[in-house]
N, C-alpha and C. Protein backbone atom coordinates (compact mmCIF):
# COMPACT_ATOMS: atom_id res chain seq x y z
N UNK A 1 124.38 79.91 47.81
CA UNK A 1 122.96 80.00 47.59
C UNK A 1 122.28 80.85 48.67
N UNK A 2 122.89 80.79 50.06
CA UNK A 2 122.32 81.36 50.94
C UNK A 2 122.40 82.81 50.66
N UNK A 3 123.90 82.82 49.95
CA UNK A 3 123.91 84.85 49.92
C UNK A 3 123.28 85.04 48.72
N UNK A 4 122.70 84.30 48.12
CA UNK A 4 122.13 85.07 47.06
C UNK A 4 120.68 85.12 47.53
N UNK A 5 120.08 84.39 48.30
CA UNK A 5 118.95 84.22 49.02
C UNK A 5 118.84 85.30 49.50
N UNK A 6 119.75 85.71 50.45
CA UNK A 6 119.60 87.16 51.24
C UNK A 6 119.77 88.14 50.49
N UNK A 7 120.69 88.78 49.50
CA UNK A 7 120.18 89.50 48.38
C UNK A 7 119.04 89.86 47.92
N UNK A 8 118.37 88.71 47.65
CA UNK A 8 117.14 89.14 46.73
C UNK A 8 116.02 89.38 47.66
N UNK A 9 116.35 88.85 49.26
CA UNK A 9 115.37 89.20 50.17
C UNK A 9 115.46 90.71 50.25
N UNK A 10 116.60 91.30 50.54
CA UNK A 10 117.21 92.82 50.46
C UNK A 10 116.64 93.00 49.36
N UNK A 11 116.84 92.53 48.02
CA UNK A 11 116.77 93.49 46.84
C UNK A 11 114.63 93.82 47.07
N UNK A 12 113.83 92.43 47.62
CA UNK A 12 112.72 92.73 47.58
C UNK A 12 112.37 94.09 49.09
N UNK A 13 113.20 93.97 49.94
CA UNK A 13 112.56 95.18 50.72
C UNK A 13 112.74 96.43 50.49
N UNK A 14 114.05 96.57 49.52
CA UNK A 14 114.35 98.24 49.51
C UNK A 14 113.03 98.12 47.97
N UNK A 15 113.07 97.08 47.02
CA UNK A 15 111.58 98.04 46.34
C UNK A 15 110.10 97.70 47.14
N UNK A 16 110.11 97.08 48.31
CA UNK A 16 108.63 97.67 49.07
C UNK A 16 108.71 98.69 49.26
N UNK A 17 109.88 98.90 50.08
CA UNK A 17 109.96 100.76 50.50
C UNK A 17 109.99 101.70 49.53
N UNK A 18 110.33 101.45 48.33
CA UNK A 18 110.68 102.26 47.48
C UNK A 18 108.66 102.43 46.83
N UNK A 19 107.79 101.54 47.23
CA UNK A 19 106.44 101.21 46.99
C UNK A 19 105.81 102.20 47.43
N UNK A 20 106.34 101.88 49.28
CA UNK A 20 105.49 102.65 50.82
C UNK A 20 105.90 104.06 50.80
N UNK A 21 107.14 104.78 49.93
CA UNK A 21 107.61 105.98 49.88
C UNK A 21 106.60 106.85 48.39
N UNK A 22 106.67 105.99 47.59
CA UNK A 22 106.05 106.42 45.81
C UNK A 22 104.44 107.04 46.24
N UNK A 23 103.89 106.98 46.98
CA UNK A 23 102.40 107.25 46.84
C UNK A 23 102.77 108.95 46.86
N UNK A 24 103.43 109.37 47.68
CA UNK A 24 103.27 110.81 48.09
C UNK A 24 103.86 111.43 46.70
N UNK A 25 104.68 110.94 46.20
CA UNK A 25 105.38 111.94 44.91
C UNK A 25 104.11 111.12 43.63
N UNK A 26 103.34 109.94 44.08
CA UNK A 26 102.73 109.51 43.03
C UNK A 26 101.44 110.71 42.42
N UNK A 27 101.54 111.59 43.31
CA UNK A 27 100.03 112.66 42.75
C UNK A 27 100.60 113.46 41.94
N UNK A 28 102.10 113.76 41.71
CA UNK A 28 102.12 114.16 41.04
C UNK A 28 102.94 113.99 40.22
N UNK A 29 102.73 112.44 39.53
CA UNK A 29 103.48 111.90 38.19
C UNK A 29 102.12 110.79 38.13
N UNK A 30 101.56 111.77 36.86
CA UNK A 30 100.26 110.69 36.33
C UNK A 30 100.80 109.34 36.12
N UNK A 31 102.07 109.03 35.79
CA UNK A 31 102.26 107.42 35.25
C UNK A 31 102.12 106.46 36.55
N UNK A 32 102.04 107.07 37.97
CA UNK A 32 102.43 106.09 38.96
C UNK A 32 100.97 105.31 39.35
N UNK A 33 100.66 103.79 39.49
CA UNK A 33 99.95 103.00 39.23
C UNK A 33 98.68 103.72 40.09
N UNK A 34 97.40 103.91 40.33
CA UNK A 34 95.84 104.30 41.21
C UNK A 34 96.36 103.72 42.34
N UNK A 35 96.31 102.26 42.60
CA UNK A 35 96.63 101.34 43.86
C UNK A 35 97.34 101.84 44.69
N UNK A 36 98.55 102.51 44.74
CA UNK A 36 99.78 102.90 45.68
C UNK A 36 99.27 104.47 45.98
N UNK A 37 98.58 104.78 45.85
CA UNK A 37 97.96 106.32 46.68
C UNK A 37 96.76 105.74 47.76
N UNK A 38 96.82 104.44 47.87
CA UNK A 38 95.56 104.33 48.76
C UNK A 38 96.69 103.02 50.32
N UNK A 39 97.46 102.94 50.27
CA UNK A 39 98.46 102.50 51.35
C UNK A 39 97.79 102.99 52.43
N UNK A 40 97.73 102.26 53.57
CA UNK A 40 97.05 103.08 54.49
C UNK A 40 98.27 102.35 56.04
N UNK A 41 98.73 102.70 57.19
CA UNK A 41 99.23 102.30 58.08
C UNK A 41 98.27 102.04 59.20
N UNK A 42 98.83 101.77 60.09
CA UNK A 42 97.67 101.56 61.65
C UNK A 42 97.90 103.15 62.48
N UNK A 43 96.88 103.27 62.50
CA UNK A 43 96.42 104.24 62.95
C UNK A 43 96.33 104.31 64.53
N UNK A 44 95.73 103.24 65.21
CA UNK A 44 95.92 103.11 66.55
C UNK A 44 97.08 102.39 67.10
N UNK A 45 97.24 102.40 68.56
CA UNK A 45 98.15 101.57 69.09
C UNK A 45 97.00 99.70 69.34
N UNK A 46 97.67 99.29 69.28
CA UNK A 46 96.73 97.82 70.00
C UNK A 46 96.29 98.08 71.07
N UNK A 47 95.20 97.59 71.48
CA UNK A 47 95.11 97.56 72.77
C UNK A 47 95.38 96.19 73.94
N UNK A 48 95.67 96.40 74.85
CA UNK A 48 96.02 95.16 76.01
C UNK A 48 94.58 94.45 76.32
N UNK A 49 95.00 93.46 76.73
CA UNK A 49 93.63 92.79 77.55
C UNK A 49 93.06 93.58 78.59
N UNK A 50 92.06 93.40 79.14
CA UNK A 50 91.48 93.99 80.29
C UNK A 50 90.19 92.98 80.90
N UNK A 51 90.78 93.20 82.20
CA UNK A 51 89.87 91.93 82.92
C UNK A 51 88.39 92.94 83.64
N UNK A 52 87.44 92.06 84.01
CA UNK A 52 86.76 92.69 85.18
C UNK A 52 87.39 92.29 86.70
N UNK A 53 87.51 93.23 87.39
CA UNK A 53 88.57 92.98 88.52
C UNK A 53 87.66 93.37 89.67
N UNK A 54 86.58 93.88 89.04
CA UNK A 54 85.57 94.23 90.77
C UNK A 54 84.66 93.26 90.75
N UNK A 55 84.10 93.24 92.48
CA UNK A 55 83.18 92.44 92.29
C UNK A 55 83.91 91.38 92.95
N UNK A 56 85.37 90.85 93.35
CA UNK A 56 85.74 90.21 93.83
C UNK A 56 86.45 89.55 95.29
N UNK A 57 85.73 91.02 95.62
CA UNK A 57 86.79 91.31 97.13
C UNK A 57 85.79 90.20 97.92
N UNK A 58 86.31 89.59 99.33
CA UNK A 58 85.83 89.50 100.13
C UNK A 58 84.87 89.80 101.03
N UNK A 59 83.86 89.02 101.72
CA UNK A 59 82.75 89.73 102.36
C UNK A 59 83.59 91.14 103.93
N UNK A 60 82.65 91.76 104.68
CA UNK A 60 83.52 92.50 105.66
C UNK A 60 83.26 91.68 106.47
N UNK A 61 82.59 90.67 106.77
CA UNK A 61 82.19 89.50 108.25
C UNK A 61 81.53 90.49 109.12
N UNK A 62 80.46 91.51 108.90
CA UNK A 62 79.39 91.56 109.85
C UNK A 62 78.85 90.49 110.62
N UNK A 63 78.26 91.10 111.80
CA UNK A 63 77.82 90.33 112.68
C UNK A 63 77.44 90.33 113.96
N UNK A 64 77.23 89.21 114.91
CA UNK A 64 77.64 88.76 116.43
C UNK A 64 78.93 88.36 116.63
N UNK A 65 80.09 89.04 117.46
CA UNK A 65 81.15 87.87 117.38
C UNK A 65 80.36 87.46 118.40
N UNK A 66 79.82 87.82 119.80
CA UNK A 66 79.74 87.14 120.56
C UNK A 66 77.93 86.77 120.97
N UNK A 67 77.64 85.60 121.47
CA UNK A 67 75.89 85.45 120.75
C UNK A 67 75.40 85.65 122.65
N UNK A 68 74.37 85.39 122.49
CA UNK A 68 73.72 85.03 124.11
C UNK A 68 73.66 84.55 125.38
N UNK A 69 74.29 84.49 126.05
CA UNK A 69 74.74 84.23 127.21
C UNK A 69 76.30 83.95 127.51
N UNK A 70 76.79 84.76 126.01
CA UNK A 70 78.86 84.47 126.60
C UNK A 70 79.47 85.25 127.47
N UNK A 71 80.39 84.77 127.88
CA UNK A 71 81.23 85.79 129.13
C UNK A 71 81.76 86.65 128.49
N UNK A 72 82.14 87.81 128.64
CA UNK A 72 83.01 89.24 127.98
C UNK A 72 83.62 89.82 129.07
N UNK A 73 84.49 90.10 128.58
CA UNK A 73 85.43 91.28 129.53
C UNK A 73 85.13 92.99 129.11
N UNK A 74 85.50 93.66 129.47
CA UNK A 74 85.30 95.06 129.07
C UNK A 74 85.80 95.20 127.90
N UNK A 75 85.73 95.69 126.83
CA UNK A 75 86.18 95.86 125.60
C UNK A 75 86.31 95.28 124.46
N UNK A 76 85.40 93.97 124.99
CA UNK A 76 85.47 93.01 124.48
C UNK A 76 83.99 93.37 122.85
N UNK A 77 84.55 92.95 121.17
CA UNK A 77 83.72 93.53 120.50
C UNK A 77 82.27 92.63 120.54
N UNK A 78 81.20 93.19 120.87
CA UNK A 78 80.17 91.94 120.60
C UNK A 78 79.21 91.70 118.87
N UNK A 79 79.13 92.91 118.40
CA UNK A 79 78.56 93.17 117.17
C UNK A 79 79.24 94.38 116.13
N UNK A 80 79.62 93.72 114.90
CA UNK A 80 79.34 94.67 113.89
C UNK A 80 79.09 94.91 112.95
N UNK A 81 78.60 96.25 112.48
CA UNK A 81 77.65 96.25 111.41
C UNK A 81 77.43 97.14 110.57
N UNK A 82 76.94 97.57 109.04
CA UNK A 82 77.20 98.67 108.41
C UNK A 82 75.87 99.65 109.19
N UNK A 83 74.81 99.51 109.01
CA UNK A 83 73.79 99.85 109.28
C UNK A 83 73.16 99.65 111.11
N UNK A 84 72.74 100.68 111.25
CA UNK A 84 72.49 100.59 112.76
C UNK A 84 71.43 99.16 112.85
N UNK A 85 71.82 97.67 112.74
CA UNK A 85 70.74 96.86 113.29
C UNK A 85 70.54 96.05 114.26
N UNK A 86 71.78 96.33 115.01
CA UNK A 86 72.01 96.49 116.20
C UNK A 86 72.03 97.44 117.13
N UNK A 87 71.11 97.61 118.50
CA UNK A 87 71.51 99.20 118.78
C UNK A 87 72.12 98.61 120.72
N UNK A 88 72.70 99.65 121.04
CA UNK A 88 73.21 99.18 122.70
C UNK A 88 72.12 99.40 123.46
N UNK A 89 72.21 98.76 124.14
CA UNK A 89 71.54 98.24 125.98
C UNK A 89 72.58 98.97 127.20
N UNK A 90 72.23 98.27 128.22
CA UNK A 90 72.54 98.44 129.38
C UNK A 90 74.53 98.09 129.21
N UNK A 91 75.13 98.99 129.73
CA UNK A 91 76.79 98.48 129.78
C UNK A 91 77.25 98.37 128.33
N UNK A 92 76.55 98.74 127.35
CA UNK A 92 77.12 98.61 125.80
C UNK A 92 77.44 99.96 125.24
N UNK A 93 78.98 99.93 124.75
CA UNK A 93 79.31 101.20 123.84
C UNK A 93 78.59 101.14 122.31
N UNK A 94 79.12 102.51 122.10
CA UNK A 94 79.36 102.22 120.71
C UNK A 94 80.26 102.92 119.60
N UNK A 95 81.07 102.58 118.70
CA UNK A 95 82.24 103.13 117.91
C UNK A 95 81.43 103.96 117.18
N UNK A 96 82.46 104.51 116.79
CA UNK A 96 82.23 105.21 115.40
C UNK A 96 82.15 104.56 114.06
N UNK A 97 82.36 103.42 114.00
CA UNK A 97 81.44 102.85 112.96
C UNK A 97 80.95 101.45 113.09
N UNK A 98 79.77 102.21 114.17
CA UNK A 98 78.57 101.34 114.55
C UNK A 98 79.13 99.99 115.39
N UNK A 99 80.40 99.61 115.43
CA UNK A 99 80.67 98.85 116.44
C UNK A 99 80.20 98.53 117.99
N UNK A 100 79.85 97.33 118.31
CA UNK A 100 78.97 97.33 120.20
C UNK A 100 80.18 96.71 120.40
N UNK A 101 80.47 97.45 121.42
CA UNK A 101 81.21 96.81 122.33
C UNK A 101 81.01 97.12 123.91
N UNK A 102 81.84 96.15 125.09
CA UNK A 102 81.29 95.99 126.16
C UNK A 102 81.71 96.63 126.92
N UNK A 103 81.11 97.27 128.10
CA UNK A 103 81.92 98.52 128.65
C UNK A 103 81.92 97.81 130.19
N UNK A 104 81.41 96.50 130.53
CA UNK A 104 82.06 95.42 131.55
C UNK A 104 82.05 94.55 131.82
N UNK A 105 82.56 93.92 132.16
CA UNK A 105 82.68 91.94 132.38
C UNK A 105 81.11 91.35 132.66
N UNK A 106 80.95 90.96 131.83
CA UNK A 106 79.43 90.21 131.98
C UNK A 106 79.00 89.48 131.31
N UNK A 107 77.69 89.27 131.28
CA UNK A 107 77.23 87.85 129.98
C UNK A 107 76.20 88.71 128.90
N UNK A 108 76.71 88.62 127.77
CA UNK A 108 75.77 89.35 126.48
C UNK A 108 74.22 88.73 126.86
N UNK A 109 73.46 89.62 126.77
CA UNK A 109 71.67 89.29 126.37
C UNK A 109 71.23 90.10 125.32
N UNK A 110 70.68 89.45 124.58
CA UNK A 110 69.97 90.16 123.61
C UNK A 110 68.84 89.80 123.42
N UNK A 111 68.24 91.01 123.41
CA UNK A 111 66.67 91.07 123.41
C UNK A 111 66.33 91.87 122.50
N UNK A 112 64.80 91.86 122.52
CA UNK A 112 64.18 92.42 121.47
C UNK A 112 63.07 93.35 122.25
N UNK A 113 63.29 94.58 122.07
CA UNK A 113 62.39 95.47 123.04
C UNK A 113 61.52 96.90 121.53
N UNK A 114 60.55 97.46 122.36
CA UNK A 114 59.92 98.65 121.90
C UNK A 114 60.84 99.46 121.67
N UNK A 115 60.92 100.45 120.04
CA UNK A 115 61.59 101.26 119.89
C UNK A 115 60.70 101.99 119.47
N UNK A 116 61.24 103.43 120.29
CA UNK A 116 60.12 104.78 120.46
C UNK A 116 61.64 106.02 119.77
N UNK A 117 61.50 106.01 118.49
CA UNK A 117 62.36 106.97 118.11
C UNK A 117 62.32 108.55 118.65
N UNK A 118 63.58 108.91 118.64
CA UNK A 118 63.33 110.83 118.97
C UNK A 118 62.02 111.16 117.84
N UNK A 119 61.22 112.17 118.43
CA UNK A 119 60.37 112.83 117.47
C UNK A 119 60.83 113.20 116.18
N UNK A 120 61.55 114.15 116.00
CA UNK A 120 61.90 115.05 115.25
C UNK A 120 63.25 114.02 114.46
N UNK A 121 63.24 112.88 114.40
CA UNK A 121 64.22 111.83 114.16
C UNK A 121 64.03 111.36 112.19
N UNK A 122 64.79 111.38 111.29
CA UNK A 122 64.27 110.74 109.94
C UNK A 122 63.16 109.47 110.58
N UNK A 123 63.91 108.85 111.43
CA UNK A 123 63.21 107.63 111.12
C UNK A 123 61.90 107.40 111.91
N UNK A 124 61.67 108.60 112.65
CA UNK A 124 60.02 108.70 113.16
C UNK A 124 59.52 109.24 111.60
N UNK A 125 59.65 110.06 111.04
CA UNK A 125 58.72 110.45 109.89
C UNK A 125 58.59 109.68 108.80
N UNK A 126 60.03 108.90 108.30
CA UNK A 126 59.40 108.01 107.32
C UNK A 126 59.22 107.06 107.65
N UNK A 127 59.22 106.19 108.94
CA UNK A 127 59.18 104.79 108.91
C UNK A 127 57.88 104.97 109.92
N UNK A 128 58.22 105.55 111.02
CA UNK A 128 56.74 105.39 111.88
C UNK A 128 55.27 105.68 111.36
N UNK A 129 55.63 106.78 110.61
CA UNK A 129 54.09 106.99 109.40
C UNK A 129 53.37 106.47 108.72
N UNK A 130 55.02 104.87 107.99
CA UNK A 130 54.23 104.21 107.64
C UNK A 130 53.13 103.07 107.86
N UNK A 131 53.52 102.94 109.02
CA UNK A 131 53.08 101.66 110.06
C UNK A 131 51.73 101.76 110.32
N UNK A 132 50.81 100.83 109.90
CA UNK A 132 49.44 101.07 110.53
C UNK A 132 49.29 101.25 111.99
N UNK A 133 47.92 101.63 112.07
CA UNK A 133 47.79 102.33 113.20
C UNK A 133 47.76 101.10 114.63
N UNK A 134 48.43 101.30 115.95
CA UNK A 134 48.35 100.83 117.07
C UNK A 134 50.21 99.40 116.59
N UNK A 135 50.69 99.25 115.53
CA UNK A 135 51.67 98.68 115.05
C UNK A 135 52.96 99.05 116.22
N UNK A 136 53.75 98.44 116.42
CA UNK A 136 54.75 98.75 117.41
C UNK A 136 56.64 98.48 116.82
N UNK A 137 56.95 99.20 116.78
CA UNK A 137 58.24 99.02 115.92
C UNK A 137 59.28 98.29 117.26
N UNK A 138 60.25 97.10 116.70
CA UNK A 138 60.81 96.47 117.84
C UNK A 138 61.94 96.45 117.06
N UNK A 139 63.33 96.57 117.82
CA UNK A 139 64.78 96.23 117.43
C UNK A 139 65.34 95.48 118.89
N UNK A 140 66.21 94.95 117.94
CA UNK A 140 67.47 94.14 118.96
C UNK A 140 68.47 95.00 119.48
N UNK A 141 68.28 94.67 121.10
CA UNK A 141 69.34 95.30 121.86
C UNK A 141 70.20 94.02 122.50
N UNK A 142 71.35 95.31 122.19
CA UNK A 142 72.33 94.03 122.67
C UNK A 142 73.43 94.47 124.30
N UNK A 143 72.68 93.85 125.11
CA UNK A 143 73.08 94.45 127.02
C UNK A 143 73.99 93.45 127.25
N UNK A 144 74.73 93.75 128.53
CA UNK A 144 75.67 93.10 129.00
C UNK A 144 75.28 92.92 130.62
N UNK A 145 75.18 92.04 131.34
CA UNK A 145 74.88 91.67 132.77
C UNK A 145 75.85 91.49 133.40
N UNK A 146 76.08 92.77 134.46
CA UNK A 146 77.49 92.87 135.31
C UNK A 146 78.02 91.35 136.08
N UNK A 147 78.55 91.02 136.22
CA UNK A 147 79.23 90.26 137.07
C UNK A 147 78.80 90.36 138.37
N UNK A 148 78.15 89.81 139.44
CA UNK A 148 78.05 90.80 140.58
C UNK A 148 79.10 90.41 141.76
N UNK A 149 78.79 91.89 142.16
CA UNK A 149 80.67 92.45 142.87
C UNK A 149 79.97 92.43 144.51
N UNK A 150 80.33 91.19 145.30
CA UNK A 150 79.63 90.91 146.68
C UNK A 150 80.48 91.66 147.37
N UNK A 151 81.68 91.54 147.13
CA UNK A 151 82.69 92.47 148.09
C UNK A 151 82.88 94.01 148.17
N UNK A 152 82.38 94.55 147.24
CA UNK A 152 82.01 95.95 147.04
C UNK A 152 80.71 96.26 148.24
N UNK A 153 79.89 95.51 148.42
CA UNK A 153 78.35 95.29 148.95
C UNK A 153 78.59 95.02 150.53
N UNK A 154 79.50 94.45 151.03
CA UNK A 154 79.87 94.49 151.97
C UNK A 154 81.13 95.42 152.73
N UNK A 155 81.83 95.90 151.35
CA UNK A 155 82.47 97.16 152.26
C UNK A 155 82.10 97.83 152.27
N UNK A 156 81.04 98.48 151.78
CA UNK A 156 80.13 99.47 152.11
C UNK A 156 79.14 99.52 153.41
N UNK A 157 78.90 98.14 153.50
CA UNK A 157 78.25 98.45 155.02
C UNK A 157 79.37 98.31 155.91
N UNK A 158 80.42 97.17 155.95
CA UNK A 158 80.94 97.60 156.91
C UNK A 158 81.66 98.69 157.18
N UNK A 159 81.92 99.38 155.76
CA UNK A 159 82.37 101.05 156.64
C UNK A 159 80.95 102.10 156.52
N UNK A 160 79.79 101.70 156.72
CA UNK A 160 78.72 102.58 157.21
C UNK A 160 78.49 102.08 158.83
N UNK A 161 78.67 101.08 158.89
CA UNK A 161 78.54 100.17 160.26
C UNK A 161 79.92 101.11 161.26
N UNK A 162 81.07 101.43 160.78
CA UNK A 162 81.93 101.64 160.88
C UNK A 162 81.60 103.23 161.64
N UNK A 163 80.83 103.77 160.39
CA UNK A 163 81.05 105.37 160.40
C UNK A 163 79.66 105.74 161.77
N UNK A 164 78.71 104.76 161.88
CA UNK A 164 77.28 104.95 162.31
C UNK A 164 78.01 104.63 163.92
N UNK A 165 79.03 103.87 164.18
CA UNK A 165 79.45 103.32 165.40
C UNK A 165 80.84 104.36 165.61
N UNK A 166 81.33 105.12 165.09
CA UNK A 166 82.66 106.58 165.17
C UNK A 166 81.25 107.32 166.03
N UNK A 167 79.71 107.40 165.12
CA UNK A 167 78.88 108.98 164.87
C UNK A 167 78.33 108.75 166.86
N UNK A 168 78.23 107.45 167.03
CA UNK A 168 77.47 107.27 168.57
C UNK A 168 78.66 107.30 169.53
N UNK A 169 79.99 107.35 169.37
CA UNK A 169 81.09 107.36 169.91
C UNK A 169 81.07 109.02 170.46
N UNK A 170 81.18 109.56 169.26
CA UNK A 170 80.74 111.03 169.08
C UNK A 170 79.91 111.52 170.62
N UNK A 171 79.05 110.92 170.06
CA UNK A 171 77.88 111.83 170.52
C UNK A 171 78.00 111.71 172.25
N UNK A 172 78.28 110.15 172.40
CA UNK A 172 78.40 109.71 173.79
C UNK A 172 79.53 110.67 174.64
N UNK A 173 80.50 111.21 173.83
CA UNK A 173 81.19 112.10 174.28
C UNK A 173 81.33 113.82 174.70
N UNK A 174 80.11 113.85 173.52
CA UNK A 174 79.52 115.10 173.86
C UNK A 174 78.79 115.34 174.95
N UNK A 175 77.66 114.19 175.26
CA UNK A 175 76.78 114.71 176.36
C UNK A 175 77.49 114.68 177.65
């Protein structure tokens, strides 16, 4: 029963094909049925899924790493940021992309002081223009407060003490 099963499954695909082949010789033998000249196949491929995939990345962590009154060493990064909204102070570098960092061992301050742009600067013409009159434009600077170096301060006088007591040695010898 089974092989006759498969037979007639065979005998039904070779007359589909013999169906999916008849349209093209059907134009020209009037007896072949209207229906089988209109067979149509897929025309496109399928298409795959597709996700939205942006939009998902992680923030970049702008910022302070380091805030107001912390200790730093030289090189140490204190701010970064896309946009200049941070600008350097006293002992503060800055990268090439906009990074502050510390150029010596000290304690971060940040303050907020008068900003007097270059003249001829974008941001004197469109931003200072717009500001009513006697208005004062202020940004955050971010300084670093040296460490202070006592032993530097004292070898300096004692080798001026040094050099001032050679210069009267000198002189006492001359006259």
């Amino acid at each position: 029963m089974c092989r006759n099963y498969m037979t007639y499954a065979s005998f039904n695909m070779a007359s589909l094909l013999s169906l999916m082949i008849m349209p093209r010789s059907g134009l020209f033998m009037p007896s072949q049925p209207f229906l089988l000249d209109f067979v149509r196949f897929a025309s496109k491929k399928s298409g795959g899924s597709s996700k939205n995939v942006g939009g998902k990345s992680p923030g970049r962590r702008y910022g302070f790493k380091k805030t107001d009154g912390n200790f730093v060493h030289a090189g140490n990064i204190l701010a970064t940021q896309k946009a200049m909204r941070y600008h350097p102070g006293a002992h503060v570098g800055i990268g090439t992309n906009k990074t502050l960092f510390a150029l010596e061992d000290g304690y971060v301050r940040l303050t907020k002081e008068v900003y007097i742009p270059p003249p001829r600067s974008l941001e004197a013409t469109q931003v200072i223009t717009k500001l009513p009159k006697g208005a004062v434009l202020y940004k955050t600077f971010v300084s670093v407060l040296p460490v202070r170096q006592e032993g530097i301060l004292v070898l300096a006088l004692t080798t001026y003490v040094w050099l001032s007591l050679l210069w009267t040695i000198c002189q006492s010898l001359d006259v």
